[in-house]
Structure formats: structure tokens, C-alpha cells
C-alpha atoms as a PDB file:
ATOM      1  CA  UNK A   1       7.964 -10.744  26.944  1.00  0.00           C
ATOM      2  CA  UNK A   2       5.915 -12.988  24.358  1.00  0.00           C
ATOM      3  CA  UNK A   3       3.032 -10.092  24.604  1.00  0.00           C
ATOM      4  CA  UNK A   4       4.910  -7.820  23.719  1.00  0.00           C
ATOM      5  CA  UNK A   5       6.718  -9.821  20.846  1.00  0.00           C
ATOM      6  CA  UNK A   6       3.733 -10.334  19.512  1.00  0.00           C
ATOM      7  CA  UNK A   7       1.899  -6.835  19.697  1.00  0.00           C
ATOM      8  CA  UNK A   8       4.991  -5.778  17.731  1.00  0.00           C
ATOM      9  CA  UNK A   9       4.677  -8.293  15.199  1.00  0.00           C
ATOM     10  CA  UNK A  10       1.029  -7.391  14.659  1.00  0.00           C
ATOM     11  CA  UNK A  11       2.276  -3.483  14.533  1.00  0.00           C
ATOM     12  CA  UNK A  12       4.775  -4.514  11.851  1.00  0.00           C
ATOM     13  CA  UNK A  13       2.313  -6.536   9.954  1.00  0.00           C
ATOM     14  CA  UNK A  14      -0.127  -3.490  10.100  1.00  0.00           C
ATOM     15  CA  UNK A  15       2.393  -1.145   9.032  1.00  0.00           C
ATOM     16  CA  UNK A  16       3.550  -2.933   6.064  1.00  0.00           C
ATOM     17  CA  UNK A  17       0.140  -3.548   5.494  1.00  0.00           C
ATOM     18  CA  UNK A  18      -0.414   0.090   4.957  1.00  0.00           C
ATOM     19  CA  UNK A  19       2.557   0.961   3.436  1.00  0.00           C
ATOM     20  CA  UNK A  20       2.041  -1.780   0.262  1.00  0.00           C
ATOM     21  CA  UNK A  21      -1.466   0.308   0.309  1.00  0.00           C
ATOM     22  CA  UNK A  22      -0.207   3.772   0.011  1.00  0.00           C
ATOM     23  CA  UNK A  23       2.343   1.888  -2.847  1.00  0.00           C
ATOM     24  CA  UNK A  24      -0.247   0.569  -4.576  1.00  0.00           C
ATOM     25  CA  UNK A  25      -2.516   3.111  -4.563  1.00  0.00           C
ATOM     26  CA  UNK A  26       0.444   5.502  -6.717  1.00  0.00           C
ATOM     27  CA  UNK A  27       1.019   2.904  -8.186  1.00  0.00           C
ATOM     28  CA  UNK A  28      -2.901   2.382  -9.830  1.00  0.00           C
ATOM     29  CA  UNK A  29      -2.826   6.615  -9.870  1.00  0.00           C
ATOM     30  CA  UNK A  30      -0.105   6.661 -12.426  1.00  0.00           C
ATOM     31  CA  UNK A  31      -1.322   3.553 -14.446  1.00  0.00           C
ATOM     32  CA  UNK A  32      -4.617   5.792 -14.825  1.00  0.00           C
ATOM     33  CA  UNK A  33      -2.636   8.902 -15.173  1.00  0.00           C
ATOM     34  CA  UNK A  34      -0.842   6.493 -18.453  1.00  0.00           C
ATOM     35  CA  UNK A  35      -4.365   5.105 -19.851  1.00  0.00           C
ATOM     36  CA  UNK A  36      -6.562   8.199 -19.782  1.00  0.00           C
ATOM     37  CA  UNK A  37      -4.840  10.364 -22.273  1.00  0.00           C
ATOM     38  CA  UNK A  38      -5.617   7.159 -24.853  1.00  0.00           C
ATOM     39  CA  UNK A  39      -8.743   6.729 -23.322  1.00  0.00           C
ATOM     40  CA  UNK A  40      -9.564  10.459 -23.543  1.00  0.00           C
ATOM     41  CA  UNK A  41      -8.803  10.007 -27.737  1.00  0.00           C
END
């Protein structure tokens, strides 16, 4: 029962791991989608 507690807590760790990843990685696409037009100029 604690095995299996744990696996999931390391499954919910990972997937909230990746999901801040995939957020952040938008994220720092449309900050450089903002700056390049200026930095295009």
C-alpha cells in the first residue's frame, strides 16, 4: 500500500514536472515571439 503511494506520488511529481515544462516553454515562445519584432528593427 505504501509502494504504491509512493510510485504515485513520484508519477504526480513527474507529471507536473512536465506540465510546468510544456508551460514554460509557451510561455518563453511568446516572450520571443514579443521581443523579435523590436529586435528585428
Amino acid at each position: 500500500m505504501a509502494l504504491s503511494l509512493i510510485i504515485s506520488r513520484i508519477n504526480y511529481s513527474k507529471v507536473m514536472a512536465w506540465i510546468s515544462s510544456v508551460f514554460l516553454r509557451k510561455r518563453l515562445e511568446q516572450i520571443i515571439v514579443i521581443i523579435s519584432p523590436t529586435t528585428y528593427i
